[in-house]
Protein backbone atom coordinates (compact mmCIF):
# COMPACT_ATOMS: atom_id res chain seq x y z
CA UNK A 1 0.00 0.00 0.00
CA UNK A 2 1.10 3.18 -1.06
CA UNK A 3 1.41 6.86 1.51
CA UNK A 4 1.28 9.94 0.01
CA UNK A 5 3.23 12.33 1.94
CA UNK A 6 2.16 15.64 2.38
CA UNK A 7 4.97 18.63 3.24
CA UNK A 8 3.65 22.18 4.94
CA UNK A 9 5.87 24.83 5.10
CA UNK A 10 9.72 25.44 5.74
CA UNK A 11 10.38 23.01 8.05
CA UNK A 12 8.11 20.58 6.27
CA UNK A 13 9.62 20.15 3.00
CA UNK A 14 13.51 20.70 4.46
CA UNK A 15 12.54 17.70 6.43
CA UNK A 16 10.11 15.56 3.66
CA UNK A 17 13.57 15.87 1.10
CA UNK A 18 15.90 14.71 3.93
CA UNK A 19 13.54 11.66 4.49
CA UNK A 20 13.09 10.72 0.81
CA UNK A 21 16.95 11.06 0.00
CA UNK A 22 17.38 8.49 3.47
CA UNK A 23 15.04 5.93 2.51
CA UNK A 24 16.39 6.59 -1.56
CA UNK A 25 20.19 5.88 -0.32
CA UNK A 26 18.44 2.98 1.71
CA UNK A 27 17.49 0.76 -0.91
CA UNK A 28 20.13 1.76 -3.30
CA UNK A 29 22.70 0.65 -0.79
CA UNK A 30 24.57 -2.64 -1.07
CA UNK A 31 25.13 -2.97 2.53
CA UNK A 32 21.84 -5.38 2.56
CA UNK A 33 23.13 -8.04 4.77
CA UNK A 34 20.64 -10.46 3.52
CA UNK A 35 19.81 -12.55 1.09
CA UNK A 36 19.18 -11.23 -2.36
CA UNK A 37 15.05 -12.30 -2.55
CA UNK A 38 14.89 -10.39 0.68
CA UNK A 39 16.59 -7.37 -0.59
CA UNK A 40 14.48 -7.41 -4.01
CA UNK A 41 11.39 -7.20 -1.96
CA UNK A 42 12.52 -5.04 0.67
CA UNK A 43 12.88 -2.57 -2.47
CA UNK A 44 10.21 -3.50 -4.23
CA UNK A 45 7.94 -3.02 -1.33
CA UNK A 46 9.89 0.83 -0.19
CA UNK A 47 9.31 1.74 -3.93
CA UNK A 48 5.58 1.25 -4.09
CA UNK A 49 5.10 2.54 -0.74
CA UNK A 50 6.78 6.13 -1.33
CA UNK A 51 7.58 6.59 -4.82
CA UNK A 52 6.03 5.93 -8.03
CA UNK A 53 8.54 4.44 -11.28
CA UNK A 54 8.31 6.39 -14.38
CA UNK A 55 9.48 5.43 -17.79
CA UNK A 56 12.73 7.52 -17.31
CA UNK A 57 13.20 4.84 -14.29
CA UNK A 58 13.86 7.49 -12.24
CA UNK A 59 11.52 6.93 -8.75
CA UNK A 60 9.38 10.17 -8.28
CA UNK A 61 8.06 10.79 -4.69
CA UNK A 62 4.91 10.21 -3.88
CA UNK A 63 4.49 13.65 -2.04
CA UNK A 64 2.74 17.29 -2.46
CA UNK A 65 4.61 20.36 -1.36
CA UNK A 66 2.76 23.38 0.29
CA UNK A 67 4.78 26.44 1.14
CA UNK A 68 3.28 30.62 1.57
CA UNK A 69 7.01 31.59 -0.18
CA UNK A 70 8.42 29.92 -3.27
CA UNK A 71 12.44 29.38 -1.92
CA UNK A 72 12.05 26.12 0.33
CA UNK A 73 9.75 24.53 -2.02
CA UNK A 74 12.46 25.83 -5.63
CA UNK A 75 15.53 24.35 -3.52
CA UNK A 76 13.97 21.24 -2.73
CA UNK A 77 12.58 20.64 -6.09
CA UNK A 78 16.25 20.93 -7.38
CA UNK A 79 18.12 19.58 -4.84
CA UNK A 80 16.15 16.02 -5.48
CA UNK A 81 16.14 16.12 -9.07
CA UNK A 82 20.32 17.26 -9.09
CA UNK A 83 20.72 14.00 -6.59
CA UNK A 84 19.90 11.46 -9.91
CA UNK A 85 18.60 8.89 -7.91
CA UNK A 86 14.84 10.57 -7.03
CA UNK A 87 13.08 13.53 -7.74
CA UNK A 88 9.64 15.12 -6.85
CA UNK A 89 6.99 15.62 -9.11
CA UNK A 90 7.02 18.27 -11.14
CA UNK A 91 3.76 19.68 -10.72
CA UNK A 92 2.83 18.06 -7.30
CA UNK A 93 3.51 21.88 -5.23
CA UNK A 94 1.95 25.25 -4.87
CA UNK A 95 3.49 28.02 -3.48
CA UNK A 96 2.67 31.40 -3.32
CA UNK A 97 4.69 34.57 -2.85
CA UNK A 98 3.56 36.39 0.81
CA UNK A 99 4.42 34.14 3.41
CA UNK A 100 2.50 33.30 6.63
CA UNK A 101 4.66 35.34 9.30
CA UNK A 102 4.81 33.26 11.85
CA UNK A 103 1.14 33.61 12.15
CA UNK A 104 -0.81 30.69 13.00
CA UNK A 105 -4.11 32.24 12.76
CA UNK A 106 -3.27 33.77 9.32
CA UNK A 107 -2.13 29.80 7.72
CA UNK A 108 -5.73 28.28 9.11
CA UNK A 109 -7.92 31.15 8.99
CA UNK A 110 -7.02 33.23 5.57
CA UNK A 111 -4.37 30.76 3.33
CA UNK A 112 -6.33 27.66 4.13
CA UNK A 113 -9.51 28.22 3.28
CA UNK A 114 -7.90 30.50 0.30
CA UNK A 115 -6.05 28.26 -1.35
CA UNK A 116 -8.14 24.89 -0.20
CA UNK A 117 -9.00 24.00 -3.59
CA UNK A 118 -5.91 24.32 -5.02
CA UNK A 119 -3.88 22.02 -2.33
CA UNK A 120 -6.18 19.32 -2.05
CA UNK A 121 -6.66 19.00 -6.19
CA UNK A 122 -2.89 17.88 -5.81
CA UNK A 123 -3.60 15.65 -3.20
CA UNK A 124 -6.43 13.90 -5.11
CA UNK A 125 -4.54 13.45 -8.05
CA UNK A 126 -1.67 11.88 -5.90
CA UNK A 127 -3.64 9.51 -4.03
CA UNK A 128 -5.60 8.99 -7.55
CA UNK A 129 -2.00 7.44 -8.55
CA UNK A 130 -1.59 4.66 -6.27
CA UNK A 131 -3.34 1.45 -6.67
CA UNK A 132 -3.83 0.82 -2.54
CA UNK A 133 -4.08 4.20 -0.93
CA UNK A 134 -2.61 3.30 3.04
CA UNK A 135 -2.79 6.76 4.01
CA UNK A 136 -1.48 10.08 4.45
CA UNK A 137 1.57 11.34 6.60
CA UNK A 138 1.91 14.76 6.80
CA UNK A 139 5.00 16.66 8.14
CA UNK A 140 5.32 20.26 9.67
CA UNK A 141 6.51 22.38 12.44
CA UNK A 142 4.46 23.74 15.33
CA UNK A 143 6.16 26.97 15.98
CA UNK A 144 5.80 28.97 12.97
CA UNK A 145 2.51 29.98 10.60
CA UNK A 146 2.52 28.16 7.75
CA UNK A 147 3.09 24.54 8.73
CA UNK A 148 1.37 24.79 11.85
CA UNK A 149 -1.87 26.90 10.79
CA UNK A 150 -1.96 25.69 6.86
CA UNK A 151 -1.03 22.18 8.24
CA UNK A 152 -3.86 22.10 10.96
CA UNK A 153 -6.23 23.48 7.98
CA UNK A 154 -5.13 20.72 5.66
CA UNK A 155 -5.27 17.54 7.99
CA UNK A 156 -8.69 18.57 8.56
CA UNK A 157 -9.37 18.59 4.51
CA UNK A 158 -7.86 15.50 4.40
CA UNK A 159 -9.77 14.15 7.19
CA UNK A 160 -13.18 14.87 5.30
CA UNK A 161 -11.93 14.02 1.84
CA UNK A 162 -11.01 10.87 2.84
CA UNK A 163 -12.43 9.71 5.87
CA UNK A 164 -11.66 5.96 5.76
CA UNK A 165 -7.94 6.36 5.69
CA UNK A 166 -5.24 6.97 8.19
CA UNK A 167 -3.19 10.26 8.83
CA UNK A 168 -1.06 10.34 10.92
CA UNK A 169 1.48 13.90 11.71
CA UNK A 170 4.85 14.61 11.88
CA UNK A 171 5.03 17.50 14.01
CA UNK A 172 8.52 19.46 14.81
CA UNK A 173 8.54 20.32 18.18
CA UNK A 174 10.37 24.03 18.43
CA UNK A 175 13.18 24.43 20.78
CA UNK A 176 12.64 25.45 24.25
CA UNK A 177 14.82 28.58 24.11
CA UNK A 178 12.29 29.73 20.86
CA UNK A 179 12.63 30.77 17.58
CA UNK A 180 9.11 32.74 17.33
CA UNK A 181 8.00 35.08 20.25
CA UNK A 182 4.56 33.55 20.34
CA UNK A 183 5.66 29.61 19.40
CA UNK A 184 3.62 28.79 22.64
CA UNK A 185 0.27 30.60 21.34
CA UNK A 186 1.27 28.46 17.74
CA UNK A 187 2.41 24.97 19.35
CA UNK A 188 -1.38 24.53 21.48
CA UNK A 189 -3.11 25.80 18.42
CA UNK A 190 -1.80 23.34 16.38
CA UNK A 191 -1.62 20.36 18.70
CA UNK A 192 -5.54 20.90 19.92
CA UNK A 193 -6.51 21.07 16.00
CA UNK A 194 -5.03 18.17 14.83
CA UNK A 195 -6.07 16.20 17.84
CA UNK A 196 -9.39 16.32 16.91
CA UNK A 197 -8.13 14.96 13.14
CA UNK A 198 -5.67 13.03 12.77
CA UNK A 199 -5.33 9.50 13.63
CA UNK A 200 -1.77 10.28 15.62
CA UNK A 201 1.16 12.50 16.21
CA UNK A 202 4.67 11.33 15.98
CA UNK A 203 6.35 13.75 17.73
CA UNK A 204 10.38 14.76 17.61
CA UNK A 205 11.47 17.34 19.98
CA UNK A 206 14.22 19.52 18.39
CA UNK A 207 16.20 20.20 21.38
CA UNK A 208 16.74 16.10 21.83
CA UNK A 209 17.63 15.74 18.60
CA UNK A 210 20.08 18.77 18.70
CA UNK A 211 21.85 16.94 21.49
CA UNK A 212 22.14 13.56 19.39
CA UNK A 213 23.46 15.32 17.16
CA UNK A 214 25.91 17.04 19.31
CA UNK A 215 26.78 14.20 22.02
CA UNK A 216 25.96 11.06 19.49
CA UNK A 217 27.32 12.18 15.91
CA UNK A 218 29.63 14.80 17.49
CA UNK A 219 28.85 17.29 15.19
CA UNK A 220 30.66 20.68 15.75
CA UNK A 221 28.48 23.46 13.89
CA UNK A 222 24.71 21.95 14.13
CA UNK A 223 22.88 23.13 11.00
CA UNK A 224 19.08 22.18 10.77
CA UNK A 225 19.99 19.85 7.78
CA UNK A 226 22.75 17.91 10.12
CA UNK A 227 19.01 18.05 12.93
CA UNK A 228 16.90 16.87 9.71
CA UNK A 229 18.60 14.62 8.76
CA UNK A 230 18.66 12.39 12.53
CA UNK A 231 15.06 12.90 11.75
CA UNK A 232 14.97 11.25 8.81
CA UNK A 233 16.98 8.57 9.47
CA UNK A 234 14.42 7.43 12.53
CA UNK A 235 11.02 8.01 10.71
CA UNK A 236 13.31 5.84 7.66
CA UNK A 237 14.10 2.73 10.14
CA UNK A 238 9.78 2.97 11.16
CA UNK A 239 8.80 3.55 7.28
CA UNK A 240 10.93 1.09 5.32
CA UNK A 241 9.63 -2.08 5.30
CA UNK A 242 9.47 -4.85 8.18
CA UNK A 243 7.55 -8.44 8.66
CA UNK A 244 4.77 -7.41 11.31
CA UNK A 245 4.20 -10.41 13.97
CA UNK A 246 1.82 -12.99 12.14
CA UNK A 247 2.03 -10.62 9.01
CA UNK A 248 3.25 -14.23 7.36
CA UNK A 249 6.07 -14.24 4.98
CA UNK A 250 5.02 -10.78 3.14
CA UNK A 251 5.85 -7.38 4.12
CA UNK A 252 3.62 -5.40 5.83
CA UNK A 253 0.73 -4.14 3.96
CA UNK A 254 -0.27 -1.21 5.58
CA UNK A 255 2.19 0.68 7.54
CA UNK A 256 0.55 3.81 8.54
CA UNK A 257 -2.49 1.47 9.76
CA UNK A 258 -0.58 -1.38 10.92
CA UNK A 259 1.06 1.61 13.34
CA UNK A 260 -1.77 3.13 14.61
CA UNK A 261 -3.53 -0.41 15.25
CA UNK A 262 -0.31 -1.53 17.70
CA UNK A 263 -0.21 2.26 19.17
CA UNK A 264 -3.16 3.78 19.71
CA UNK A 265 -5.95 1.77 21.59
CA UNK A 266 -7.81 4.76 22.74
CA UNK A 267 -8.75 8.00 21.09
CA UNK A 268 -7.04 9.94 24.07
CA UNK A 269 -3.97 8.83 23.31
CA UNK A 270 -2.49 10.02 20.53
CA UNK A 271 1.52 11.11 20.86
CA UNK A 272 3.66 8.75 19.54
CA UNK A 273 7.43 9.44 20.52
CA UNK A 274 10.31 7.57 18.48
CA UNK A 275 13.42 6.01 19.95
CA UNK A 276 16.50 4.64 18.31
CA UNK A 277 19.77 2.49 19.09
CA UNK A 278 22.59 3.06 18.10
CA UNK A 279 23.06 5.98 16.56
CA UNK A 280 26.66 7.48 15.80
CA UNK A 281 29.15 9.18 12.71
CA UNK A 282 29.25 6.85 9.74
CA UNK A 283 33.16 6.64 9.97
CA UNK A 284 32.46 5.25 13.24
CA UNK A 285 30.47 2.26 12.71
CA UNK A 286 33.72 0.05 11.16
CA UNK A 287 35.05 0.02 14.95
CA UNK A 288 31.81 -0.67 16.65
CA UNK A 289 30.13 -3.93 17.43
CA UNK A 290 26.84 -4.32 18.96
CA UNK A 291 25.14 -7.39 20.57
CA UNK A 292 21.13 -7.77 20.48
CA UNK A 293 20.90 -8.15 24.44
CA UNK A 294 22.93 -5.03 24.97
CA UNK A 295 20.49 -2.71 22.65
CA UNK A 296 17.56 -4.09 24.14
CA UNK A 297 18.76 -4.04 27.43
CA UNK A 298 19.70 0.04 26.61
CA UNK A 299 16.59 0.67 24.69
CA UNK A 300 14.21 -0.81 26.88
CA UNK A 301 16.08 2.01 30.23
CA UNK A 302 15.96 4.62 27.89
CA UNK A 303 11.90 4.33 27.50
CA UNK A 304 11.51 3.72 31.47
CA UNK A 305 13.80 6.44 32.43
CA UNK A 306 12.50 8.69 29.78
CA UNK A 307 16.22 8.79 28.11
CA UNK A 308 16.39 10.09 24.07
CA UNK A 309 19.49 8.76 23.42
CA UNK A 310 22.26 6.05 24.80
CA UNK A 311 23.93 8.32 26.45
CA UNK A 312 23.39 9.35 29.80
CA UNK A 313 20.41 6.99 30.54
CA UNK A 314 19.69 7.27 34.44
CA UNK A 315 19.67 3.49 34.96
CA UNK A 316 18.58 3.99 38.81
CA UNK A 317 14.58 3.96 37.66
CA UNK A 318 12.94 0.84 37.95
CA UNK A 319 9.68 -0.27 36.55
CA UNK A 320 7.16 -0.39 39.98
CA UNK A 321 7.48 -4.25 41.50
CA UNK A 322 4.36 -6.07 40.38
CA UNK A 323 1.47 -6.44 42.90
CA UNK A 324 2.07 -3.77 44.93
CA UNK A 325 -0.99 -1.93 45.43
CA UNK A 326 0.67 0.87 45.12
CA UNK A 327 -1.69 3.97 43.47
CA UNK A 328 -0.60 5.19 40.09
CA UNK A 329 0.43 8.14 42.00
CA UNK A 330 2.77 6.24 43.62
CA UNK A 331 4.87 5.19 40.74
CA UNK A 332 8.49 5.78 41.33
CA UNK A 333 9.36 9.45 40.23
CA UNK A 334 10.53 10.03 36.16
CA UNK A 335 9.36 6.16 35.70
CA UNK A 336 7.57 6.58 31.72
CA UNK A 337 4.70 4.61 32.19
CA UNK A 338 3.63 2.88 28.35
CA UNK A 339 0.15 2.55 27.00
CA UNK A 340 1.62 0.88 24.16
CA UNK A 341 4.90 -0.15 22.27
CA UNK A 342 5.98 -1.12 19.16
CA UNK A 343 9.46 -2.25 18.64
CA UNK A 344 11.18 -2.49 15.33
CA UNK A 345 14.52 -4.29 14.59
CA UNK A 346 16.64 -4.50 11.41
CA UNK A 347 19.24 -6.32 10.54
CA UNK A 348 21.50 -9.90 11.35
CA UNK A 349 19.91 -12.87 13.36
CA UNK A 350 16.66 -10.48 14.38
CA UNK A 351 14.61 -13.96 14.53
CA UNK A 352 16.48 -15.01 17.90
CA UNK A 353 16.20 -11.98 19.97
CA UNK A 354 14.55 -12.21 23.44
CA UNK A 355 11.80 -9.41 24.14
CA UNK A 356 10.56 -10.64 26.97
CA UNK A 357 11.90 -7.58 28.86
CA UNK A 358 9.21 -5.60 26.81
CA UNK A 359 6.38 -7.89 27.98
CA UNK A 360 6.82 -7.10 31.72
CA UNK A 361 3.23 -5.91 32.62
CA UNK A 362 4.98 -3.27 35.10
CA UNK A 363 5.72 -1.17 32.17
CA UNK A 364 2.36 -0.82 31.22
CA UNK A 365 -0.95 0.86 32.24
CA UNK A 366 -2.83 -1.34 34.00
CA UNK A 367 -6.11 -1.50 32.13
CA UNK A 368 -4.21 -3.11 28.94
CA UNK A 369 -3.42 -6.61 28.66
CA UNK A 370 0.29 -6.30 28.09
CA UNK A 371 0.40 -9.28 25.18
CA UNK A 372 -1.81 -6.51 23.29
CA UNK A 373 0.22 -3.35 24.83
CA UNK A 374 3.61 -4.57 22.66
CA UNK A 375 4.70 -5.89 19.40
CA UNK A 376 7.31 -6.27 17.44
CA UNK A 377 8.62 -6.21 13.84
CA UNK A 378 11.66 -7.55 12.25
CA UNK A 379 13.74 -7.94 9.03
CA UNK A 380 17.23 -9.40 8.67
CA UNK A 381 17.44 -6.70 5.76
CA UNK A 382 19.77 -4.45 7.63
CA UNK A 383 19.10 -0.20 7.61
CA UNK A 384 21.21 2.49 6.70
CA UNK A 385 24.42 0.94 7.06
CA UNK A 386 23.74 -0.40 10.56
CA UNK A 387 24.47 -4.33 11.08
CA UNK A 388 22.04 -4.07 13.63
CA UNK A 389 19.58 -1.61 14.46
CA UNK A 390 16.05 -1.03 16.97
CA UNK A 391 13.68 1.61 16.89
CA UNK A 392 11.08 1.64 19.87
CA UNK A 393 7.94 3.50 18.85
CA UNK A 394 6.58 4.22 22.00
CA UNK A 395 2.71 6.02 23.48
CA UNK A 396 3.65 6.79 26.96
CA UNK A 397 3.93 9.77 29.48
CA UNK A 398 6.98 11.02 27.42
CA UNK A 399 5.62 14.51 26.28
CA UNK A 400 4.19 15.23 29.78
CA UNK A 401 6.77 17.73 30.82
CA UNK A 402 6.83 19.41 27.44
CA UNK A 403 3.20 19.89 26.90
CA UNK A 404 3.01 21.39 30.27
CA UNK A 405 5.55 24.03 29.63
CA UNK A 406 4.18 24.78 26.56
CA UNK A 407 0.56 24.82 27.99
CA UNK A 408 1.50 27.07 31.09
CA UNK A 409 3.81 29.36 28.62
CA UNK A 410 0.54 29.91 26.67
CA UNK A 411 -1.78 30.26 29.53
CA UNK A 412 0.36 32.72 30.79
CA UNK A 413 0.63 35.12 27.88
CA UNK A 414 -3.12 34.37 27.35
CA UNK A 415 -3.85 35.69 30.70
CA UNK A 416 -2.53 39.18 30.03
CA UNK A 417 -3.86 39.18 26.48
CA UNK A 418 0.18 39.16 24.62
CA UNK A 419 -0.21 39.48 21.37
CA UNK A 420 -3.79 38.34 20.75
CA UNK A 421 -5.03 41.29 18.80
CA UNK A 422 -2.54 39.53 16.16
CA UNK A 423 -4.82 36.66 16.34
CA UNK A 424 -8.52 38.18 16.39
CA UNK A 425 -7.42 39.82 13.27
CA UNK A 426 -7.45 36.76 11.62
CA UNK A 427 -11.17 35.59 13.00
CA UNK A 428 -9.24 33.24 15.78
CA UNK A 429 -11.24 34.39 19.12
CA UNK A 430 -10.48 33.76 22.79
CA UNK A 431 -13.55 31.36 23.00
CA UNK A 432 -11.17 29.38 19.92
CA UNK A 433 -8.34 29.85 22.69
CA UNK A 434 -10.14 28.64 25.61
CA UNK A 435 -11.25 25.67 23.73
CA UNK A 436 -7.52 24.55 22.75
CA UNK A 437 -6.43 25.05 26.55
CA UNK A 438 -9.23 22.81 27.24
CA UNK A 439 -8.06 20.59 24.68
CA UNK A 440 -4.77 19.89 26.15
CA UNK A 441 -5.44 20.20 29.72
CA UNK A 442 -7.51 16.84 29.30
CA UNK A 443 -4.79 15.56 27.22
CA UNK A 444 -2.42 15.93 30.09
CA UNK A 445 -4.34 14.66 32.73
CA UNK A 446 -4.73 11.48 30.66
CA UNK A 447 -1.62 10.71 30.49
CA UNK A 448 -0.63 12.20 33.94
CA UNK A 449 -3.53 9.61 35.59
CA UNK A 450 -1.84 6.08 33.59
């Protein structure tokens, strides 16, 4: 089954071309590790998924672009097609020339409904393309106007276009420190909106993946491309193909449903965080070695204790011992208590690895049985030049402490009226406000009460 990817603003399409170019140099890579069936229909399988074949040969992405000012969307066009080994389509974008300033309220309220017609022609004529539509995935910041007010706007178009399939968002979560002045006002506007759309929100925080980059790849000078293209790389070892438990010999059908059926058992629930192991400079990985018990064993601390990366875990949290009646309240502090988890591994002898450290009810909420809480799926086709490789997609209390801050930064800017009078220009009223706060107030007791 095929997704059609759909790129809002900036950050959007910077990010879309970094993950097209990593699951491109995925399947184009020799570094297989498997047999050469496998690798045919590991490729076979990416291609129909994400890109369609022309007669050139060349694979075109199956993706629309949607930008308020034409430079992202011109670079991006020409930086896939220059690459030889993808490009976009050439009529699959629209662009226009003002810009959204930052303005969330200006993307939903004014460009949306503006240019609706336009953006969701392309859409239809993408999904129109592929023979088994499995979805949409969208990708866009929170923090600025155009991916976060457009991109609310058009995951609810999608939504009632095609309400039978799944969407699920990408959403770039701005750094703490703040790029925009009124981020905070942008990030609960956005968040509220699409929980009320989309099927789920995979969420990457930037500061976390500014340290990888810094303390994992040892980057000097961080440019967004060197933060994109972490990104990437993890949504490419969740996309590219993997056998799903009892999926038979085949590949997965249906990623984007497959995904939300292990994840998300409850329409509360809806943030979906993404862990991988290991992750280091690509001159590095001749001199390292990596056993299946140790990733595991690191992986599975890192989602208890709340840890983005190998480094620095605090291995002191434990999971709560089972049968004590303790009340969830009493749950050891910083322990990440899991609704769900989905755990993907790539690469050599992935049939012999023990989860059963995964299955360990204490990990879980307690009104899930935990057989139906976690699953896994494997491929000996290794990813990305990694012998081995995991990637833990988890739902759990791991966006708790950001939401809050964001939420409370909002409230209080709210509360003395900052910068509204930018918003009500646009038609977005306090009542609209009030109704977001709501929103994600219940969102955080949810997960606060697991």
């Amino acid at each position: 089954m095929s997704i059609v990817t759909v790129q809002l603003g900036q950050c959007g399409n910077q990010i879309g071309h970094e993950v097209f170019s990593a699951l491109c140099s995925d399947i184009l890579g020799t570094h297989g590790l498997c047999s050469t069936k496998e690798n045919e229909s590991y490729q076979d399988s990416c291609k129909e998924r994400f890109f369609c074949q022309e007669e050139s040969g060349v694979p075109v992405a199956r993706a629309v672009l949607v930008d308020m000012e034409p430079k992202v969307i011109s670079q991006t066009l020409s930086m896939a097609a220059r690459s030889g080994h993808w490009r976009y389509n050439s009529h699959s974008h629209f662009c226009q020339k003002q810009g959204s300033g930052n303005n969330w309220a200006n993307g939903y309220s004014v460009h949306g409904p503006r240019h609706k017609e336009a953006i969701m022609n392309l859409v239809q004529k993408e999904a129109e393309k592929c023979d088994r539509l499995g979805g949409f995935f969208t990708i866009m910041s929170m923090a600025g106007g155009t991916g976060s007010g457009l991109g609310a706007f058009v995951t609810q178009c999608l939504r009632d276009a095609f309400p039978a399939s799944f969407i699920l968002n990408h959403v770039v979560w701005p750094y703490g420190t703040g790029e925009v002045i009124v981020q905070n006002y942008n990030s609960v506007l956005t968040l509220s909106h699409l929980y009320h759309s989309s099927d789920a929100l995979l969420v990457h925080e930037n500061d976390v993946i500014h340290k990888i980059c810094a303390q994992l790849m040892n980057i000097k000078q961080i440019s967004f491309r060197d933060v994109n293209q972490v990104i990437a790389h993890q949504l490419g070892s969740v996309f590219q193909p993997t056998h799903t438990a009892g999926g038979g010999s085949g590949y997965s059908r249906n990623p984007l449903g497959d995904l939300m059926e292990t994840l998300v058992p409850h329409p509360e629930f809806r943030m979906l965080g993404l862990r991988n192991i290991p992750q280091m400079p690509e001159n590095s990985l001749p001199y390292s070695a990596f056993s299946w018990p140790g990733l595991i064993k690191h992986l599975r601390q890192m989602l208890i204790a709340n840890a983005h990366m190998e480094e620095g875990i605090d291995w002191q949290v434990r999971p709560p011992h089972p049968g004590s009646s303790i009340p969830s309240t009493g749950k050891p502090l910083h322990f990440n208590t899991s609704i769900a988890n989905l755990l993907i591994l790539r690469g050599k002898d992935v049939h012999s690895v023990d989860l059963g450290s995964f299955q360990d009810p204490s990990l879980y909420t307690s009104w899930l049985n935990p057989q139906d809480a976690f699953n896994a799926w494997k491929t000996p086709r290794a990813f990305n030049k990694y012998e081995k490789s995991a990637a833990l997609v988890s739902n759990s209390q791991f966006l708790l402490k950001p939401l809050d801050s964001i939420v409370g930064k909002a409230w209080n800017m709210f509360a003395s009226k900052a910068y509204l009078h930018q918003y009500t220009k646009f038609g977005i009223q306090e009542e609209d406000f009030l109704d977001c706060f709501t929103t994600l107030e219940q969102v955080i007791s949810s997960y606060t009460n697991l």
